[in-house]
Each structure stands twice: as structure tokens, then as C-alpha cells.
Protein backbone atom coordinates (compact mmCIF):
# COMPACT_ATOMS: atom_id res chain seq x y z
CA UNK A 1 149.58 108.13 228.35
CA UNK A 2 147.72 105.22 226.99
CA UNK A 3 143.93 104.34 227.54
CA UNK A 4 144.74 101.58 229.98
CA UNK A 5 147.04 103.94 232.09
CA UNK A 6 144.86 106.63 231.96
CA UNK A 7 142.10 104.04 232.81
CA UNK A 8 144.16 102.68 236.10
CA UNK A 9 144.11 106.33 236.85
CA UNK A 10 140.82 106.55 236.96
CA UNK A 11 140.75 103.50 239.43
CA UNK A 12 142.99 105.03 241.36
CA UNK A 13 140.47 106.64 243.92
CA UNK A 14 139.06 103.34 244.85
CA UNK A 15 141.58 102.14 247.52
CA UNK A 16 141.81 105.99 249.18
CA UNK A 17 137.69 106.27 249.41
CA UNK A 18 137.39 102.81 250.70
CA UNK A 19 140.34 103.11 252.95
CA UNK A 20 139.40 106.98 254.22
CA UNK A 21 135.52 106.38 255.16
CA UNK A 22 136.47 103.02 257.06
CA UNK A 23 138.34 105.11 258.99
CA UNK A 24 135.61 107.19 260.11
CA UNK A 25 134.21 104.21 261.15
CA UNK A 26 136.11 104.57 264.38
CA UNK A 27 139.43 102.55 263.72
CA UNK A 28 142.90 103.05 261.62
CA UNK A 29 143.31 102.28 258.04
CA UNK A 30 146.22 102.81 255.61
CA UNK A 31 146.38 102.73 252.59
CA UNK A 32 148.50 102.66 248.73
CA UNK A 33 149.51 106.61 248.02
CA UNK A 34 147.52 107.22 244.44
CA UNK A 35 150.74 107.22 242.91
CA UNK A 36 151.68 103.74 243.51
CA UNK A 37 148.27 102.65 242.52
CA UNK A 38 148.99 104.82 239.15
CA UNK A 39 152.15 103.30 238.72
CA UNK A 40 150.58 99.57 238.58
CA UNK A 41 151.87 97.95 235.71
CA UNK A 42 148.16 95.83 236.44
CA UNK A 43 145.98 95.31 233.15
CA UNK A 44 143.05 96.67 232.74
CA UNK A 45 139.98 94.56 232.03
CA UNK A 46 136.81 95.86 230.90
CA UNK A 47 133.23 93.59 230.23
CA UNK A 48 129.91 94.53 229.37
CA UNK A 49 127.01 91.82 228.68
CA UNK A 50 125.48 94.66 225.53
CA UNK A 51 128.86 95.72 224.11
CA UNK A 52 131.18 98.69 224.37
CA UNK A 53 130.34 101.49 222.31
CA UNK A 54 132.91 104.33 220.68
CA UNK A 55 131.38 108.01 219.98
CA UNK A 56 134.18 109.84 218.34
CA UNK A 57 131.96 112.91 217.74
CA UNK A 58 130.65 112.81 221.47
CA UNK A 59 134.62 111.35 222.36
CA UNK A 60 133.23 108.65 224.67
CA UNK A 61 133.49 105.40 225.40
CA UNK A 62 130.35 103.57 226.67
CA UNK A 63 130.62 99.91 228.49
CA UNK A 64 126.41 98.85 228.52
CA UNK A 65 124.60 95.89 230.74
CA UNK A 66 126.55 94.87 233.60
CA UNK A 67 129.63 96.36 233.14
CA UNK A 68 132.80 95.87 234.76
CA UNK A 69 135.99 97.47 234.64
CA UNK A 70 138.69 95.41 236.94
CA UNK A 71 142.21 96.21 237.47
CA UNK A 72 144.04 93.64 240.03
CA UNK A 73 142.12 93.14 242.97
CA UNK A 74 139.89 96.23 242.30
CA UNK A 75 136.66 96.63 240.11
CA UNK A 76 134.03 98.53 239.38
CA UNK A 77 130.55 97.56 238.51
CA UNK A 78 127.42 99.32 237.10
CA UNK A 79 124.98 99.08 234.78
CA UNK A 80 126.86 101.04 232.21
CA UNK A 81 129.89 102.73 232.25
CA UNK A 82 131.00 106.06 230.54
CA UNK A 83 134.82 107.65 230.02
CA UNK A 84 134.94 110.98 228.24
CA UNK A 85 138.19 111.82 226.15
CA UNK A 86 139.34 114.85 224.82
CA UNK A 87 141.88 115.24 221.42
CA UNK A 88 145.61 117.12 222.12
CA UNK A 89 144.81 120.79 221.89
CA UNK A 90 145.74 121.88 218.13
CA UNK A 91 149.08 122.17 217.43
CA UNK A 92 150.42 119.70 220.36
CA UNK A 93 151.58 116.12 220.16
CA UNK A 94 150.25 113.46 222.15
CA UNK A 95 147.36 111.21 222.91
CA UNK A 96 143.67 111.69 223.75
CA UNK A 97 142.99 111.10 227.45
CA UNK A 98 140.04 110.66 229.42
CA UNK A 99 139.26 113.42 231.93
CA UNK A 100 135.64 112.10 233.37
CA UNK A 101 134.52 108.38 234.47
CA UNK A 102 130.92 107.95 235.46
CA UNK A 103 128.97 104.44 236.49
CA UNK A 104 125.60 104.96 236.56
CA UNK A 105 123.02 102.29 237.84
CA UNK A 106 123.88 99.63 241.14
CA UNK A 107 127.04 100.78 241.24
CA UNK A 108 129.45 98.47 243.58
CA UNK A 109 133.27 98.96 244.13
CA UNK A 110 135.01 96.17 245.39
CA UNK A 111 138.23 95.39 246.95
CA UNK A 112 139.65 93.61 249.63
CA UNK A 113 139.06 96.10 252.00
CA UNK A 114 135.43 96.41 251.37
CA UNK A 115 132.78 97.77 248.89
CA UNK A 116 131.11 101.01 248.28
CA UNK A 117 127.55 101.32 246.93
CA UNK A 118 125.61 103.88 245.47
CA UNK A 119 123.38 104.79 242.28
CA UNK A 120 126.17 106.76 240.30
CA UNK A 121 129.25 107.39 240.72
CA UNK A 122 131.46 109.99 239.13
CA UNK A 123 135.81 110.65 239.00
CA UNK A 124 136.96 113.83 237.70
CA UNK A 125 139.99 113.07 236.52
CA UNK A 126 141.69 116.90 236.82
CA UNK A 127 140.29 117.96 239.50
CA UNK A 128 141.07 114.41 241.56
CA UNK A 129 137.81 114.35 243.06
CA UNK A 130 135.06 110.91 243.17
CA UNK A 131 131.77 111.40 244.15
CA UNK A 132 129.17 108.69 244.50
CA UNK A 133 125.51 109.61 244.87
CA UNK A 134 121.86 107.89 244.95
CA UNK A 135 120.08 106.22 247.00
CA UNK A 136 121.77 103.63 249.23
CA UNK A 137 124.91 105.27 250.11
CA UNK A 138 127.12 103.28 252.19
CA UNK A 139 130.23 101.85 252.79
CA UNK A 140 130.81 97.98 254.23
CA UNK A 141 134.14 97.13 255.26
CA UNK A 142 135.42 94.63 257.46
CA UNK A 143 132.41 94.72 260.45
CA UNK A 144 132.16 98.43 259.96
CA UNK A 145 129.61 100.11 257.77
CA UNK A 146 129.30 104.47 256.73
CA UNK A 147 126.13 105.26 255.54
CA UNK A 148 125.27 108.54 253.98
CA UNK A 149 122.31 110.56 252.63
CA UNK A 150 123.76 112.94 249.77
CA UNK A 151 127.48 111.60 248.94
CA UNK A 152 130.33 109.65 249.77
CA UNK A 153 133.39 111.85 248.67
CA UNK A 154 137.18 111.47 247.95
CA UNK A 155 139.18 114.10 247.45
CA UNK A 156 142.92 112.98 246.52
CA UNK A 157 144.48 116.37 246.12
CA UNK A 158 143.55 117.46 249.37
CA UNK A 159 143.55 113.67 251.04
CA UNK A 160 140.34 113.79 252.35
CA UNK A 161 137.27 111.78 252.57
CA UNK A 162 134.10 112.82 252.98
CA UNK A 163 130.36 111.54 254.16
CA UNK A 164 127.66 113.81 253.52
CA UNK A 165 124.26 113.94 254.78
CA UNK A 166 123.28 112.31 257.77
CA UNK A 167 126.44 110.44 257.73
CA UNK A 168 126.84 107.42 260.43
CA UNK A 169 129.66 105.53 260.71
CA UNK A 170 129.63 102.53 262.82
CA UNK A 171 132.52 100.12 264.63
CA UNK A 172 131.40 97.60 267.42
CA UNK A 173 129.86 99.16 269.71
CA UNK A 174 131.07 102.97 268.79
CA UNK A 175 129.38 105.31 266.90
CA UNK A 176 129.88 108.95 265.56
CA UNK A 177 126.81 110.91 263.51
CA UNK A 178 126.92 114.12 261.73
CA UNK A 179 125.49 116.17 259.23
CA UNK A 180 129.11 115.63 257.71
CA UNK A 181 132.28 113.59 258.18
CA UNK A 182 135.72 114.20 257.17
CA UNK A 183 138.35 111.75 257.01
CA UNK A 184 141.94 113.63 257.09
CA UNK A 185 144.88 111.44 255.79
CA UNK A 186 148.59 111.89 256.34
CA UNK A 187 151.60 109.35 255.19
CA UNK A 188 153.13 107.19 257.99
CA UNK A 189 156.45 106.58 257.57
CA UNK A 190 156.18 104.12 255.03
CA UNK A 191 154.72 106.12 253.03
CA UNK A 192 150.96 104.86 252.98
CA UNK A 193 148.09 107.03 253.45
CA UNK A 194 146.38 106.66 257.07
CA UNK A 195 143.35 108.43 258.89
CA UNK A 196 144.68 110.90 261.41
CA UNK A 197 141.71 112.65 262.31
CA UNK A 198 137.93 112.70 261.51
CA UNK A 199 135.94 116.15 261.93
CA UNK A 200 131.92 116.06 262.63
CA UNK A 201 129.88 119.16 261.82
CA UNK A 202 126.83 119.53 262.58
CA UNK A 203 124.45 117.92 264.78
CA UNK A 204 127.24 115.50 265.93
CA UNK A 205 126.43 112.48 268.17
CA UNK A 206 128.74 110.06 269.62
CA UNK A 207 127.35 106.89 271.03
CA UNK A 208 129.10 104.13 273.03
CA UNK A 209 127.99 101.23 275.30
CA UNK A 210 127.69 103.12 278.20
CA UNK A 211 127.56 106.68 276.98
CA UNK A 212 125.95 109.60 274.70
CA UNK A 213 127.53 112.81 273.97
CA UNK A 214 126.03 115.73 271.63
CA UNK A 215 127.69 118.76 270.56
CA UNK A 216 127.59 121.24 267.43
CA UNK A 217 130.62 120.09 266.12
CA UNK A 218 134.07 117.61 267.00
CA UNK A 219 136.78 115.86 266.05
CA UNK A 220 138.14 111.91 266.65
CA UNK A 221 141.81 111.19 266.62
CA UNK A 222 142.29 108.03 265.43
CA UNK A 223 145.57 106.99 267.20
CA UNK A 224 144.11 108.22 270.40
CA UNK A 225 140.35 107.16 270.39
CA UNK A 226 139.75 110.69 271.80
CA UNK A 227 137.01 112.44 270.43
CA UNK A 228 136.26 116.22 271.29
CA UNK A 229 132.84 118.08 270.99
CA UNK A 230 132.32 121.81 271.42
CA UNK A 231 129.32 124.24 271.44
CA UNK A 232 126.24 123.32 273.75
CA UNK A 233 127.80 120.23 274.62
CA UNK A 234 125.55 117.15 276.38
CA UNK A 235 126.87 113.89 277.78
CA UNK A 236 124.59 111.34 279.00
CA UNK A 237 125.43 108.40 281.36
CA UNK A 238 122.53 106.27 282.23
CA UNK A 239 120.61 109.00 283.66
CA UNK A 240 122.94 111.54 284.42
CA UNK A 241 123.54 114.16 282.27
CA UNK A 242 126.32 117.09 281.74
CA UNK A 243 126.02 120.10 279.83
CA UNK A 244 129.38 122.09 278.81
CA UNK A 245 130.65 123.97 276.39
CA UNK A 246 133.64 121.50 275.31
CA UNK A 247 134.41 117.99 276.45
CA UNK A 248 136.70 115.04 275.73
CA UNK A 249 135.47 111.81 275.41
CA UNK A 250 137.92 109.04 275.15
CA UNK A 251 136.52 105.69 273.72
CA UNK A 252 139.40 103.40 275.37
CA UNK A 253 138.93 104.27 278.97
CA UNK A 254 135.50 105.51 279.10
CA UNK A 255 136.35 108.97 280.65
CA UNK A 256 134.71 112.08 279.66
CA UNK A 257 136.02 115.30 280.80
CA UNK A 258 133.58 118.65 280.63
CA UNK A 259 134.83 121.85 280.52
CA UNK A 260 132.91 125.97 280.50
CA UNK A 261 135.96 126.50 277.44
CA UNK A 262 138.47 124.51 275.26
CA UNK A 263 142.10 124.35 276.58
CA UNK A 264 143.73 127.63 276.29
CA UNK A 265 140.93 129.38 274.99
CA UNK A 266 140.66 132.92 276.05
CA UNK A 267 136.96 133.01 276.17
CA UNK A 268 135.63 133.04 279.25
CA UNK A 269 134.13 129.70 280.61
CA UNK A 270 130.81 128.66 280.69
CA UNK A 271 128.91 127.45 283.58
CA UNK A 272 128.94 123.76 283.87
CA UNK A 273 126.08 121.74 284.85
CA UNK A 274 125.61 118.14 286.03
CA UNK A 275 121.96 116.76 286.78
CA UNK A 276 122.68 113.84 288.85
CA UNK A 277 119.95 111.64 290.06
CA UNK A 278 119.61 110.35 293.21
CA UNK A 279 118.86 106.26 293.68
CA UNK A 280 115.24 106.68 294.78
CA UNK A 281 114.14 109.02 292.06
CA UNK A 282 114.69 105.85 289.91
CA UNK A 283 112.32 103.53 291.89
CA UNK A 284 108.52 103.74 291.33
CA UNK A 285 107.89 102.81 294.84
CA UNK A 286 108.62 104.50 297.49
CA UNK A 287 110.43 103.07 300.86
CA UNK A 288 107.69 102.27 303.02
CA UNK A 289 108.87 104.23 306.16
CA UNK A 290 108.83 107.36 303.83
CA UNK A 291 112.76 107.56 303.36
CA UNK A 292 114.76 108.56 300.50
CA UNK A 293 117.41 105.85 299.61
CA UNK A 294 120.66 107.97 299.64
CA UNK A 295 123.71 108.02 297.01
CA UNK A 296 124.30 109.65 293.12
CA UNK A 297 124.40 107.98 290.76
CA UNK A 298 127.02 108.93 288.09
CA UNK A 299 130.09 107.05 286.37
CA UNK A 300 133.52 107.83 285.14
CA UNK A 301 132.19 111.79 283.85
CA UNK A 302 133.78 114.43 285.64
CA UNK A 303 133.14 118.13 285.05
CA UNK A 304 135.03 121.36 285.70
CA UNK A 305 134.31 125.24 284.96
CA UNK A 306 131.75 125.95 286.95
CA UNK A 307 128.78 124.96 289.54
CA UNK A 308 125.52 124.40 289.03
């Protein structure tokens, strides 16, 4: 494989990250399989304002002062850029090839479906796994932004992305935050990569116009705009609040359903509860006759396994 290929390789996680983290920003994305992008026959183009340096007893390659490596509508861009090689074992034929990227310093990744930023950013080349770290984690692409406290994450083998840390992802007027997000791809019939689902652990929060909902852990699925949260489960509407075990929560109609259990669980269910507020509890002043205004207030939440 020559330097260039191997290098294209390397580039190859850009599309997938960018691509898989949008989608936990609450809306489809699809995107090149990594080996179509590895199969570009795109050149390679690499710049650095201080020069490009060759160790061949360290067996690295070192791009210094704004570097940027660029292959078609993709680039990457740091402060300085590192590849390591390594030499055929001894005894076998063939060329050296470079087995770890790093950018280092205001790292940016650009392409037309957005950019990622961070302080450094690392590809393993074997074990197919980019990590970008630092201070300023996020994602913009397109109106919708991820934002992240300890790494943005793509793992190719396993077609994942993942946001951790305090991870937020944002579209419109939707939100989902977690301690971590995971963006599961699968191929459409095309072939291309696309975000199926999107797991939340920890501390998850899902905010809409109209609606908060809490719960230890969930899942969104994408084609559905359903999300699900489970364990100690809290839904707010206005004022109102449910507490469950599990609910459903789906983003297009507005509809939240609370249940004691998931569907076909064989636990037993929990009690449900629903604090609902009457009108006059809202009012700081009192009807003058001494009456209590009648009526719930509430919304489109409805709750079943249990009284209160």
C-alpha cells in the first residue's frame, strides 16, 4: 500500500464521525461505507507553513505550523501533524505503513457535512478507532451542534459513534443529554452507513418545546423520533409531572406514554404517579369569594401501571 493510500485511510474516519454524532443530534444522516472512502482514487495533499519533517529512527513523519492534510472535499487541520510507520516484519516483502495519525493543537475537520473540533485528535489505524480530545469538544453540522466533555469517538469496526462526558446534542428545538451517547449505524439499502439508534446512559435528559423527561438511561430511534427512558423515570409538562419506571416519548406527536415496567417485562410494575395541579394553585391571588377555580391541568401525557 503506498503512503498516499495508506494516508486516505487514515482520512477515512472523517465522514463516519461527522456523519454518526450529527445523528445524535436528533435527525438521520448517511453516510460513504469506509471502504468506498478507502477506495478513492482522490490525491492526497499535505501543507505545513514550518516544513515536514522525516525521522527514520523514530519512523515518523511530522507536518509543523498550520498543517493540513486534504483529500477531496475532506481535510484536516492542526498545528502539527504526526503519522507513525512501521518497516515489513523481517523476512517479509512489502512496504512500510503507517499505523497511528495524531493532530495535536486547534484541531478542525472539515467537510461538507460539518466540522469537528477539539485539541488533539488521534486514528489508530489497526484497531479502526478516532478519538478527539481537549478542551472544546464539539461537533457543528448543518444547524445542529454535539458538544462533549472527555471525547468525541468513532469506532469503524463496530460502526459506532460515541460522545463522552456530558455529551449534548442539539436539533431545533430537541434535545437529548447524557453522561454518554452512542450513535449505532447500519447500511440502508444502498449501501451507506445511517444512524439507526442512539443510546443515553447516564443521567439522560430529553428536552423539547413543551416537555422534559429524565431517566437513568434510553434510547432514540431515529426513523421513528421515539425515544425511551427507563429507571426512575420523570416527565414534566408545564407543571405537571409523572414519575414511572419506563416511558416513551415520541418527538413528532408530542405523546408520552408512562408505564410501572417496559413492554413484556416480567418484572412486576411499579406504581405510577402523576402530580397534577389544579388551575388555582397557579394564581397568587385568590378568588375573592374564597373559591377554588376548578380543572387539571395536564397535556398530551398519559400514564398507566398504577394509581397514585
Amino acid at each position: 500500500m503506498t503512503g498516499a493510500a495508506v494516508a486516505r485511510k487514515a482520512l477515512s474516519f472523517v465522514l463516519p464521525i461527522l456523519l454518526a454524532v450529527a445523528g445524535a443530534a436528533l435527525q438521520p444522516a448517511g453516510a460513504q461505507t469506509a471502504t468506498q472512502l478507502r477506495e478513492s482514487d482522490q490525491p492526497l495533499e499535505i501543507n505545513a507553513d514550518d516544513g515536514i519533517e522525516w525521522n527514520r529512527n523514530d519512523k515518523t513523519y511530522i507536518a509543523r505550523g498550520n498543517a493540513r492534510a486534504a483529500s477531496g472535499e475532506v481535510e484536516v487541520l492542526a498545528d502539527m501533524l504526526t503519522a507513525y510507520y512501521r518497516e515489513p516484519a523481517q523476512g517479509e516483502e512489502g512496504n512500510s505503513e503507517i499505523f497511528l495519525l495524531e493532530a495535536v493543537g486547534n484541531v478542525r475537520i472539515n467537510a461538507p457535512e460539518g466540522s469537528v473540533y477539539g485539541d488533539k485528535g488521534q486514528y489508530k489505524l489497526d484497531e479502526q478507532i478516532f478519538v478527539m480530545t481537549g478542551g472544546d469538544l464539539r461537533l457543528v453540522s448543518k444547524g445542529d451542534v454535539v458538544t462533549a466533555r472527555d471525547s468525541l469517538e468513532y469506532w469503524e469496526g463496530q460502526r459506532k459513534a460515541v460522545a463522552r462526558g456530558k455529551a449534548h446534542a442539539t436539533h431545533e428545538d430537541k434535545q437529548i443529554k447524557a453522561d454518554v451517547l452512542t450513535a449505532n449505524f447500519e447500511e440502508d439499502a444502498e449501501g451507506k452507513l445511517e444512524v439507526r439508534r442512539i443510546d443515553a446512559n447516564g443521567n439522560v435528559e430529553i428536552l423539547t418545546a413543551k416537555e422534559y423527561a429524565r431517566g437513568r438511561e434510553g434510547s432514540y430511534f431515529v426513523d421513528r423520533e421515539v425515544a425511551t427512558l427507563a429507571g426512575d423515570v420523570k416527565i414534566t409538562q408545564g407543571e405537571n409531572q409523572l414519575d414511572g419506571n419506563y416511558a416513551e416519548v415520541d418527538m413528532a406527536t408530542g405523546i408520552s406514554r408512562l408505564l410501572g415496567a417496559p413492554p413484556g417485562s416480567t418484572d412486576k410494575p411499579a406504581q405510577v404517579k402523576a402530580l397534577v395541579l389544579p388551575r388555582a394553585s397557579k394564581s397568587k391571588t385568590a378568588p375573592a369569594d374564597g373559591g377554588v377555580g376548578g380543572g387539571a391541568g395536564g397535556g398530551s401525557t398519559t400514564g398507566t401501571g398504577g394509581g397514585s
